[in-house]
C-alpha atoms as a PDB file:
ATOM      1  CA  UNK A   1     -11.056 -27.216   0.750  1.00  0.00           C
ATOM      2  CA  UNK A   2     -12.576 -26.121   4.200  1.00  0.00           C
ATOM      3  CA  UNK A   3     -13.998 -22.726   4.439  1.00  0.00           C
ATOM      4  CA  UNK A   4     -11.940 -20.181   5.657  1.00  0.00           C
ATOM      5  CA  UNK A   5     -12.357 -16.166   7.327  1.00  0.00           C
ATOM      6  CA  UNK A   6     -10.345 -13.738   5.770  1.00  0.00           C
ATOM      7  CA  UNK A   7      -9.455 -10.364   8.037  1.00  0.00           C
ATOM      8  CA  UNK A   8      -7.166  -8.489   6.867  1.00  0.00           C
ATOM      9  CA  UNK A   9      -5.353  -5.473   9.452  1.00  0.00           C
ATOM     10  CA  UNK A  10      -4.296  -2.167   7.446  1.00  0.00           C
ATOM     11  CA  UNK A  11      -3.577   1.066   8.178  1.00  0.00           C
ATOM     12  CA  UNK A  12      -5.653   3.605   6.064  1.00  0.00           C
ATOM     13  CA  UNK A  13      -2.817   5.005   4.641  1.00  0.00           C
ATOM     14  CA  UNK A  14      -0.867   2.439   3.678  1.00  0.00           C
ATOM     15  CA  UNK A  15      -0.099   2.067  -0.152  1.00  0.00           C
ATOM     16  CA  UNK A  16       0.804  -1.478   0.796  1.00  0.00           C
ATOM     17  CA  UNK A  17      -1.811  -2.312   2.885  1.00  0.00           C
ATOM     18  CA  UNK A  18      -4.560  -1.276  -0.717  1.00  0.00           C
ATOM     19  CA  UNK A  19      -1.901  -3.750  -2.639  1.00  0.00           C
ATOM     20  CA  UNK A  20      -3.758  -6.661  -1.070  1.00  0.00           C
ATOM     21  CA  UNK A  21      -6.772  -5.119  -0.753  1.00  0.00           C
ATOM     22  CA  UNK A  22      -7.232  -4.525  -4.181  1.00  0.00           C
ATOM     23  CA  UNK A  23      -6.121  -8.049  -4.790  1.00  0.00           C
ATOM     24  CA  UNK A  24      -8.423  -9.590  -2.733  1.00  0.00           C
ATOM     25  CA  UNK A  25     -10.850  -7.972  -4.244  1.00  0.00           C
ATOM     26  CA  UNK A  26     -10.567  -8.740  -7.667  1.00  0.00           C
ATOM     27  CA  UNK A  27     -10.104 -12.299  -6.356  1.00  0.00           C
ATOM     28  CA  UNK A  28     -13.446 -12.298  -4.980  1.00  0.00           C
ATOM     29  CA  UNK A  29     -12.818 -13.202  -2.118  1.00  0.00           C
ATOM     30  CA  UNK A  30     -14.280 -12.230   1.241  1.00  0.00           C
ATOM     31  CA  UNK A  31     -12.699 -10.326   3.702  1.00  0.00           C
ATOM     32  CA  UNK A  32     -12.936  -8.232   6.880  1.00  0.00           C
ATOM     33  CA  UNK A  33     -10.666  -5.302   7.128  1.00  0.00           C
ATOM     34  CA  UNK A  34      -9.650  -3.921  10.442  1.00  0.00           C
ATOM     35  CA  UNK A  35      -8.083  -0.587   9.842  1.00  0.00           C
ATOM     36  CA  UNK A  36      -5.644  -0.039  12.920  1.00  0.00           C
ATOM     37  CA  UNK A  37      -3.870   2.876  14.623  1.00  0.00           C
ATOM     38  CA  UNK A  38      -0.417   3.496  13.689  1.00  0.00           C
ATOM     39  CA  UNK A  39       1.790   3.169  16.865  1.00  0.00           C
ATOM     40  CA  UNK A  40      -1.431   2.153  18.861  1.00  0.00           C
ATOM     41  CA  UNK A  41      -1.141  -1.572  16.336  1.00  0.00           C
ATOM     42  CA  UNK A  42       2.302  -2.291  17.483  1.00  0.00           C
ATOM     43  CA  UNK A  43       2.351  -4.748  20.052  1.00  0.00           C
ATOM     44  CA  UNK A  44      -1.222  -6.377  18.031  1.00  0.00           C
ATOM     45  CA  UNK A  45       1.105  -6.351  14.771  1.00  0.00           C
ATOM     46  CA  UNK A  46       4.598  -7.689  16.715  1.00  0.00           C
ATOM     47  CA  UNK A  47       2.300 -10.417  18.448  1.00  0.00           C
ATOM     48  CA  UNK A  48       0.110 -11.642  15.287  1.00  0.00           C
ATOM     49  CA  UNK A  49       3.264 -11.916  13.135  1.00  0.00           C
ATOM     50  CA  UNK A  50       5.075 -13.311  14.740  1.00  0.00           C
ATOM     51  CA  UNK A  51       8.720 -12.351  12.866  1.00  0.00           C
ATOM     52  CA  UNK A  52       9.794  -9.371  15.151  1.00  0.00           C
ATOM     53  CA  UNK A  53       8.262  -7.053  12.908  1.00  0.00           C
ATOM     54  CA  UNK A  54       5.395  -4.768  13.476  1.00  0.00           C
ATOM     55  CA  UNK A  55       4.441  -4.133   9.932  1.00  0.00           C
ATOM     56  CA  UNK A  56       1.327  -4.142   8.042  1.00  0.00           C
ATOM     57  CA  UNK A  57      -0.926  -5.475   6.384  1.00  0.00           C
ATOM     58  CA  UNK A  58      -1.335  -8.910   7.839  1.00  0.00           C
ATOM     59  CA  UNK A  59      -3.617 -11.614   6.799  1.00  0.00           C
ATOM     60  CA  UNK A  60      -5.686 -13.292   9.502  1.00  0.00           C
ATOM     61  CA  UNK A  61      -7.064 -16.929   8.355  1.00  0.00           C
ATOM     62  CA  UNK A  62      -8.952 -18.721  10.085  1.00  0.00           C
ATOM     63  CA  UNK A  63     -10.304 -22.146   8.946  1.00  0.00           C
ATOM     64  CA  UNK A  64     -12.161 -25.200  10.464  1.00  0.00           C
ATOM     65  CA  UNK A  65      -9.922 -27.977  12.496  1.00  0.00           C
ATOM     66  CA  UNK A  66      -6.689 -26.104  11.774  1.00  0.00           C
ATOM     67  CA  UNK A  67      -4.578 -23.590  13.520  1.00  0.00           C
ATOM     68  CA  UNK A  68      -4.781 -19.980  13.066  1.00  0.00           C
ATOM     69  CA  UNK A  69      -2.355 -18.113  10.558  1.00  0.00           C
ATOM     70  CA  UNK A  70      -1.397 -14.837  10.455  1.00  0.00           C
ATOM     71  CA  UNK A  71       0.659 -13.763   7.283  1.00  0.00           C
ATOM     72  CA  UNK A  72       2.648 -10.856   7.489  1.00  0.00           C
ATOM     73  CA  UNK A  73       3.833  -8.920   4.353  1.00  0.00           C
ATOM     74  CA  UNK A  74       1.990  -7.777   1.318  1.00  0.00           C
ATOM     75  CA  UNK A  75       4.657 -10.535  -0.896  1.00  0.00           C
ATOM     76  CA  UNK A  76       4.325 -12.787   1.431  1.00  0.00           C
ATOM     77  CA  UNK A  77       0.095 -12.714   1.903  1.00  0.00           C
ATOM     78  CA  UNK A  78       0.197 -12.739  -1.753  1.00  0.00           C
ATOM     79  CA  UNK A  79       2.393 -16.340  -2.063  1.00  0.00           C
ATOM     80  CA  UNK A  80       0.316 -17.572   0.275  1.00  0.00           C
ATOM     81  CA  UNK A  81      -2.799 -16.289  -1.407  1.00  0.00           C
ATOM     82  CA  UNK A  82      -1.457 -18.209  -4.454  1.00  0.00           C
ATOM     83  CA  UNK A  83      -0.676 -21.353  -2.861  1.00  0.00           C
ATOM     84  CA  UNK A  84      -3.607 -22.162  -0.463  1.00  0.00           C
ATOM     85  CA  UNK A  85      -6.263 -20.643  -3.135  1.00  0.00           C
ATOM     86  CA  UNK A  86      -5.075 -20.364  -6.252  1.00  0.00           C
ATOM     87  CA  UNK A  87      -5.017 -20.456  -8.599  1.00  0.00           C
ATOM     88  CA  UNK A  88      -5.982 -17.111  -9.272  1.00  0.00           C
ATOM     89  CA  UNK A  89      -6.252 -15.443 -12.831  1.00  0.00           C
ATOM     90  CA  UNK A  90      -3.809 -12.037 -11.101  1.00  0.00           C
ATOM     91  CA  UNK A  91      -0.931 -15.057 -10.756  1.00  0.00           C
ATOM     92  CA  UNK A  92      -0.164 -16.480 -13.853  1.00  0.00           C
ATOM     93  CA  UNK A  93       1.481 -20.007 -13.481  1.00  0.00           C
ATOM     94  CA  UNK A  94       3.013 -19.857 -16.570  1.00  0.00           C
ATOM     95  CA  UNK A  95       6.242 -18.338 -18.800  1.00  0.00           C
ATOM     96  CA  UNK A  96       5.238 -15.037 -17.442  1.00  0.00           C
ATOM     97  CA  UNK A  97       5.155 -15.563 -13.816  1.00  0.00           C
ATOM     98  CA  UNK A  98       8.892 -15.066 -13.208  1.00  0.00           C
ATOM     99  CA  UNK A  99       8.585 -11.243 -15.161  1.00  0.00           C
ATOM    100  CA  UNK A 100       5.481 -10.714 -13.180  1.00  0.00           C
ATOM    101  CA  UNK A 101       7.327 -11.396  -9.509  1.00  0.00           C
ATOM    102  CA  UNK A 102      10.048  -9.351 -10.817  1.00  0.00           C
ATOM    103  CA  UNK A 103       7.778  -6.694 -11.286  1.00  0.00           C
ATOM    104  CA  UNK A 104       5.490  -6.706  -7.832  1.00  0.00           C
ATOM    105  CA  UNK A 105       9.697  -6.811  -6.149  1.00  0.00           C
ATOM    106  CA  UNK A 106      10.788  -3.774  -8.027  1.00  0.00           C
ATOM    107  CA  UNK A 107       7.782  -1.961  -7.055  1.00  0.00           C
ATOM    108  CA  UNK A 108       7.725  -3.519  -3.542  1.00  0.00           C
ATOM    109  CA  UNK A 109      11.153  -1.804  -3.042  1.00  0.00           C
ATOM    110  CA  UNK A 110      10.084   1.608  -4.919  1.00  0.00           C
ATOM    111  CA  UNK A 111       6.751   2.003  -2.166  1.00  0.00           C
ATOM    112  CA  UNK A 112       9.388   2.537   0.172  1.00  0.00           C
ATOM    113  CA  UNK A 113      11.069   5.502  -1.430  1.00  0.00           C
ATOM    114  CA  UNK A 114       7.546   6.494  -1.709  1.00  0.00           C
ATOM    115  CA  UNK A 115       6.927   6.363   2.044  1.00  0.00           C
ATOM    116  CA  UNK A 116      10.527   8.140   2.480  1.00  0.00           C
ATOM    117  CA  UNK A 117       9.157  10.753   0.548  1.00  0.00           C
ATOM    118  CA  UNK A 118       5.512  11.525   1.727  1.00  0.00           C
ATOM    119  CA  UNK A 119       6.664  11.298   5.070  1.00  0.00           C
ATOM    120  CA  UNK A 120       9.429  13.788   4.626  1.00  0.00           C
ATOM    121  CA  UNK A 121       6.987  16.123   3.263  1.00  0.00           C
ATOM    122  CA  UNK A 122       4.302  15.255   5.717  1.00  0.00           C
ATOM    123  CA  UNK A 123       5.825  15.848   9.214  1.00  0.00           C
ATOM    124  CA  UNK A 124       6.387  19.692   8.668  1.00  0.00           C
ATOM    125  CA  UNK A 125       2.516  19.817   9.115  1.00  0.00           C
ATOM    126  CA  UNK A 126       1.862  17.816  12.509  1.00  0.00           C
ATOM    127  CA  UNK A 127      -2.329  18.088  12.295  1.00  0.00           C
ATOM    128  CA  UNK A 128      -2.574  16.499   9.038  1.00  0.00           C
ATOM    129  CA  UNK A 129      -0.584  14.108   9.633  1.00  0.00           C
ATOM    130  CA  UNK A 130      -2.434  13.127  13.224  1.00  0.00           C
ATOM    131  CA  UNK A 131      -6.089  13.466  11.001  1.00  0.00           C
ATOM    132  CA  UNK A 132      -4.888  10.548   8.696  1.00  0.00           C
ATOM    133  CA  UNK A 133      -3.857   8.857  11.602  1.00  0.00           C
ATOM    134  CA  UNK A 134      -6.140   8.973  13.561  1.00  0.00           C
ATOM    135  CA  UNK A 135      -9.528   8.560  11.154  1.00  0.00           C
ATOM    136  CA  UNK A 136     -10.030   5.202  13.094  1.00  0.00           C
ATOM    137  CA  UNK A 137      -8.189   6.177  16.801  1.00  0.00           C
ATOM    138  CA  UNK A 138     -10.831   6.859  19.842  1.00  0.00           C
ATOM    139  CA  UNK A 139     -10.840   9.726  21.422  1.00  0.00           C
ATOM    140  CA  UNK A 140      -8.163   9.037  23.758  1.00  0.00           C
ATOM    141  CA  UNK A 141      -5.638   7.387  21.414  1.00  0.00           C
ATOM    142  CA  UNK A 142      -5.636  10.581  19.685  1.00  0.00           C
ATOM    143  CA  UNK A 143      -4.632  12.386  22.481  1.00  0.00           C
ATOM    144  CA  UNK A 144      -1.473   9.743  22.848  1.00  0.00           C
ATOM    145  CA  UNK A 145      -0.485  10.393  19.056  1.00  0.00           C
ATOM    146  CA  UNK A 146      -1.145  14.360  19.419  1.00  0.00           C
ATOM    147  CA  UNK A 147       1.498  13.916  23.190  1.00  0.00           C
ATOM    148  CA  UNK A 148       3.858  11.761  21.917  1.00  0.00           C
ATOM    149  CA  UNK A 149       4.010  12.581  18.281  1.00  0.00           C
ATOM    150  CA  UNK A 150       7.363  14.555  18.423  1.00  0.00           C
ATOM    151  CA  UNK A 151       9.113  11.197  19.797  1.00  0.00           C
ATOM    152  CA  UNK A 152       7.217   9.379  16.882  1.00  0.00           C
ATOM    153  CA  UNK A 153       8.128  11.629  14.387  1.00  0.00           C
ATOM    154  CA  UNK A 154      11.835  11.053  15.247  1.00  0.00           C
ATOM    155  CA  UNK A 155      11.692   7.470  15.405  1.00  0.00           C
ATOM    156  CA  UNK A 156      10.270   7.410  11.865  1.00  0.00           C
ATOM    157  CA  UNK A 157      12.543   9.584  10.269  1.00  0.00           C
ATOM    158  CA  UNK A 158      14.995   6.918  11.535  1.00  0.00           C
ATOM    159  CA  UNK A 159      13.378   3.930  10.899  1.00  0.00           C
ATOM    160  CA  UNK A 160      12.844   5.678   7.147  1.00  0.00           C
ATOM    161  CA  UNK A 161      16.299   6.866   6.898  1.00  0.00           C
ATOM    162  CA  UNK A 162      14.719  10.102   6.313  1.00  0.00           C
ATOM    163  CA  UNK A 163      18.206  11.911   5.971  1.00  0.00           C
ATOM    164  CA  UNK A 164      19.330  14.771   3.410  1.00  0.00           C
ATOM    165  CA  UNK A 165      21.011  11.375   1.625  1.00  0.00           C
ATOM    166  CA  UNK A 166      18.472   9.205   2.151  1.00  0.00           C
ATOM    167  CA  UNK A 167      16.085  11.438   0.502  1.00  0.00           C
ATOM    168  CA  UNK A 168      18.473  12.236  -2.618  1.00  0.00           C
ATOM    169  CA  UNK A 169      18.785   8.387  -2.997  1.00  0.00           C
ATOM    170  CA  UNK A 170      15.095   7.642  -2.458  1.00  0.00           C
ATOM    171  CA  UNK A 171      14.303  10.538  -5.332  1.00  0.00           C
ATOM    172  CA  UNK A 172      16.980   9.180  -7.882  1.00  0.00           C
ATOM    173  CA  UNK A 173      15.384   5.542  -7.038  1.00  0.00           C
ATOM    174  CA  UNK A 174      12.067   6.905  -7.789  1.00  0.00           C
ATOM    175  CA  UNK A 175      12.823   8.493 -10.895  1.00  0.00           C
ATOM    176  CA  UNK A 176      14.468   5.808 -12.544  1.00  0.00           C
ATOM    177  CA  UNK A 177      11.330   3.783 -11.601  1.00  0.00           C
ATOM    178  CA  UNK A 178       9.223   6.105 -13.403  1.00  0.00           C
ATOM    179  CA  UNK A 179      11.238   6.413 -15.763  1.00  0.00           C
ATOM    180  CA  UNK A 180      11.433   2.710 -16.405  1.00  0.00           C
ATOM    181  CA  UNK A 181       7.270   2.393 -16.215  1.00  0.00           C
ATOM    182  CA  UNK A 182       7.579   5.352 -18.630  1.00  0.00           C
ATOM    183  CA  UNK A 183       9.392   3.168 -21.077  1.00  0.00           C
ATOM    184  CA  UNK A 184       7.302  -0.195 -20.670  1.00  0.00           C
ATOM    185  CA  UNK A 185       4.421   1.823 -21.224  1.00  0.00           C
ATOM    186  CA  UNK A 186       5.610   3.992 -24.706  1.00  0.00           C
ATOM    187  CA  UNK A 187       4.789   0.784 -26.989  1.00  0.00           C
ATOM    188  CA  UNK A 188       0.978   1.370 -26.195  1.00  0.00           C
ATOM    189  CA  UNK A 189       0.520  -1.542 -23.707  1.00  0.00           C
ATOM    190  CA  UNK A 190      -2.308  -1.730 -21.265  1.00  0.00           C
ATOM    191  CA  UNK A 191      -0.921  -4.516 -18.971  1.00  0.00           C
ATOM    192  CA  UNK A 192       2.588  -4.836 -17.924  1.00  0.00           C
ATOM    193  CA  UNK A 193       2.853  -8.235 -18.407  1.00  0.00           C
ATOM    194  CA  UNK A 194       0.769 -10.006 -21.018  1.00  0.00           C
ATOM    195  CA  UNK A 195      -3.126  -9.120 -22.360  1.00  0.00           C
ATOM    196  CA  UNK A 196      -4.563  -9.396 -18.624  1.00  0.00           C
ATOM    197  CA  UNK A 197      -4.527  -7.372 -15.470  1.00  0.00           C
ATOM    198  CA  UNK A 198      -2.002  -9.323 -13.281  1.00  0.00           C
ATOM    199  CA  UNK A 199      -0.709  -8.344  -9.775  1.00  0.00           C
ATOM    200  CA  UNK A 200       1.859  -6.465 -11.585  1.00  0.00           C
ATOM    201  CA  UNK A 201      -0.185  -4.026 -12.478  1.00  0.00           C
ATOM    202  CA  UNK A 202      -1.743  -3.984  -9.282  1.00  0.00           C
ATOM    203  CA  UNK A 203       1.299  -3.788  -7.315  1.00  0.00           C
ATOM    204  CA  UNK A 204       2.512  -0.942  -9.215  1.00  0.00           C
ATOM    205  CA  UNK A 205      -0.820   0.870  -9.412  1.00  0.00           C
ATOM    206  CA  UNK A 206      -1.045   1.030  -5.769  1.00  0.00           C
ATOM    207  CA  UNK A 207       1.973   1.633  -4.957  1.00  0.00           C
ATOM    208  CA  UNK A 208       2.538   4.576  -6.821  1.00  0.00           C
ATOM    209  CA  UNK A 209      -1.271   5.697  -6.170  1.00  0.00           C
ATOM    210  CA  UNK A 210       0.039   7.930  -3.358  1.00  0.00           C
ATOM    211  CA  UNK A 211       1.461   9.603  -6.219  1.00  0.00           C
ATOM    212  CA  UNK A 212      -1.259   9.518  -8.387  1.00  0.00           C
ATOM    213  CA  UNK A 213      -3.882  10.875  -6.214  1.00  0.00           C
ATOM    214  CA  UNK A 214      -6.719   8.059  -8.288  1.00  0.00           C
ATOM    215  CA  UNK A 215     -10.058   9.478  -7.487  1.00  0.00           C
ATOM    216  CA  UNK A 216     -11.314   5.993  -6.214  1.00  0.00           C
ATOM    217  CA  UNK A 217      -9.144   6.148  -3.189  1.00  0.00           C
ATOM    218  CA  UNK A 218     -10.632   7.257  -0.021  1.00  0.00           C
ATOM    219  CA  UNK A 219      -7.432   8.815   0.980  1.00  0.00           C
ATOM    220  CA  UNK A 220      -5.147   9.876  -1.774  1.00  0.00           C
ATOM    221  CA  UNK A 221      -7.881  11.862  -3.854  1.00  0.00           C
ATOM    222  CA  UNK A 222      -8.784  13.720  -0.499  1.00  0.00           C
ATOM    223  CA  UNK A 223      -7.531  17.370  -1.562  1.00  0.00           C
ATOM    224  CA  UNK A 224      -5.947  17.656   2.430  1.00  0.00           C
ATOM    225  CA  UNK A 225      -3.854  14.723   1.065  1.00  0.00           C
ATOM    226  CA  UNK A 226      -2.650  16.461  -2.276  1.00  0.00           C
ATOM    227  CA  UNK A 227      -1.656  19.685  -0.581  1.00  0.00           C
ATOM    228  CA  UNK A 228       0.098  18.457   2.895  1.00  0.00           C
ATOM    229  CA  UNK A 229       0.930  15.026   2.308  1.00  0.00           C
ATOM    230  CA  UNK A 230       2.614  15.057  -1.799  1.00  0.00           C
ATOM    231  CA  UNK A 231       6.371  16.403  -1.672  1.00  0.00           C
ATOM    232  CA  UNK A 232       6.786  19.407  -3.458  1.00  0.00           C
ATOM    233  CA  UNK A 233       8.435  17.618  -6.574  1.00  0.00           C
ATOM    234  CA  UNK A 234       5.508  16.090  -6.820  1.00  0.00           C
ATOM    235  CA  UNK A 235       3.673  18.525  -9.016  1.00  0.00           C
ATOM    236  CA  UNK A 236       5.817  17.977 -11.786  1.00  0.00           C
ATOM    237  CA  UNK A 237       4.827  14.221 -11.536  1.00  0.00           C
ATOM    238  CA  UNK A 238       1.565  14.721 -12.883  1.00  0.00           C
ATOM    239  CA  UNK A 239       1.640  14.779 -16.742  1.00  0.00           C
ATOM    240  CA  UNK A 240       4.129  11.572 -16.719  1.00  0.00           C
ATOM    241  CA  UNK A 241       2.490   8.500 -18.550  1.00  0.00           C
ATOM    242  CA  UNK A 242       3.468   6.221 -15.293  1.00  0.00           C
ATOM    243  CA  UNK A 243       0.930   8.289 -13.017  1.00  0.00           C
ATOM    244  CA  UNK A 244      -1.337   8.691 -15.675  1.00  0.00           C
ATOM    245  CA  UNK A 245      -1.547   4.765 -16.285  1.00  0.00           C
ATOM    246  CA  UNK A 246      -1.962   4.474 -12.651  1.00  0.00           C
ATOM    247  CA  UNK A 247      -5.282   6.411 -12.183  1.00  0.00           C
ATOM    248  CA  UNK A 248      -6.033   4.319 -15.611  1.00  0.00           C
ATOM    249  CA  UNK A 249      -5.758   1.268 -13.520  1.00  0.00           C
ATOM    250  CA  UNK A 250      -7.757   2.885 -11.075  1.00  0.00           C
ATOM    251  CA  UNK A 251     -10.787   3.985 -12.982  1.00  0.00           C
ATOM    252  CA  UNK A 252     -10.756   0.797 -14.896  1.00  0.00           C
ATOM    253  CA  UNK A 253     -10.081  -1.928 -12.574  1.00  0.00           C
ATOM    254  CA  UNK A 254     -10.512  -0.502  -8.824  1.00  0.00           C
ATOM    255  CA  UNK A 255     -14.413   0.038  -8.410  1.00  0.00           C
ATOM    256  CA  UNK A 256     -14.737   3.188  -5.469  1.00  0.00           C
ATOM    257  CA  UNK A 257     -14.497   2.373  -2.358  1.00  0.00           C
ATOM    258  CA  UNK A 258     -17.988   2.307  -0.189  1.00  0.00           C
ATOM    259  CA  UNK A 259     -19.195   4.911   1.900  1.00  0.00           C
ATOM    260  CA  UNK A 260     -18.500   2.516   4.886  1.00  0.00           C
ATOM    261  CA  UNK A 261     -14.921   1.588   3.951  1.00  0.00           C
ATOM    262  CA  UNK A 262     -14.253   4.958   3.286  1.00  0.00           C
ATOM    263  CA  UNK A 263     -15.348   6.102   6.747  1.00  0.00           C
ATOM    264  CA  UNK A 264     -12.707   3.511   8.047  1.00  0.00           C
ATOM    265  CA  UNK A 265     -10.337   4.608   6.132  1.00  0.00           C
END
């Protein structure tokens, strides 16, 4: 198999975005990660995915006599992760890779309620949210996001259905997730699926690490982050086994981030 360069584009803050850099990671494989500006990566995102979408992460390969890909999605970077260089020991191709997909979708679809909620939370306090925004903006783009962030702020409580329903029906959703890691947990497991760390663990570590506040996460464990960014049901959260597996994960399997990718972060 040719050689080929890894970059991946995240935003800092970005539960998804850590999904598949965790997994790349414990893949070994190399990578470069170019942490963009949210609003400021739209028409780089909309352009390099080409899907009409201007979500992150994305994958950037680039390999020797063959065109460059760009793979858009965290599910989708990590089916293509699987099929071009796998296998890899976080995919099991076996009876258990059906309950681990199931997994990595139910959590895929509970990060959202996640985002519903931060963000909820978040935009009554404008300068914290511009600060995690803009940790990798120049000077001038944070000007743009500090101008135009009343116009952004409406288009994402849109965009994240960020209504008095919305909210009631991302909670519920949330709860009966925990709830539901809660359960898989109370027979003394380690790993969701199996007597390995698979990406179902890591998809549902990170995406509830927003939650969790792990210490080995640039962002979350920053204390700005616990007081301005959690929702105010979140203190409650704490002593549930779900979180507490989380930052288990964390300490155990996610190594601290370095003093350079923190700084991008």
């Amino acid at each position: 198999m040719p050689p080929r360069e890894l970059t991946l584009y995240t935003f800092a803050m970005s539960h998804f975005c850590e999904k598949i850099r965790w997994t790349l990671d414990l893949c070994n494989l190399p990578y470069v990660e170019v942490p963009m500006t949210p609003v400021f990566h739209l028409y780089s995102a909309w352009r390099m995915g080409g899907r009409g979408r201007t979500s992150l992460p994305i994958l950037k390969v680039v390999a020797r006599q063959s065109p460059t890909d760009f793979i858009q999605d965290s599910t989708r970077i990590l089916s293509w992760l699987d099929r071009e260089l796998g296998p890899c020991d976080l995919m099991p191709r076996c009876s258990l890779s059906e309950e681990v997909s199931a997994i990595e979708d139910r959590f895929d679809r509970i990060g959202q309620d996640v985002s519903r909620l931060l963000y909820a939370h978040a935009f009554q306090h404008d300068d914290k949210v511009l600060r995690f925004w803009g940790s990798s903006a120049t000077p001038w783009q944070r000007q743009c996001l500090k101008a135009s962030l009343p116009l952004v702020r409406w288009v994402f409580r849109r965009r994240l259905g960020l209504s008095r329903n919305g909210l009631r029906r991302a909670d519920h959703q949330l709860q009966q997730a925990l709830a539901w890691l809660d359960g898989r947990l109370s027979d003394g497991r380690t790993f969701l699926v199996g007597s390995r760390l698979t990406v179902a663990d890591v998809a549902a570590a990170s995406l509830l690490a927003p939650l969790a506040c792990p210490e080995q996460h640039p962002v979350f464990s920053q204390a700005d982050f616990k007081r301005y960014m959690l929702p105010g049901s979140a203190t409650w959260l704490n002593d549930r086994p779900a979180l507490r597996w989380v930052r288990r994960m964390y300490a155990e399997h996610r190594n601290a981030l370095t003093e350079g990718a923190a700084a991008t972060a």
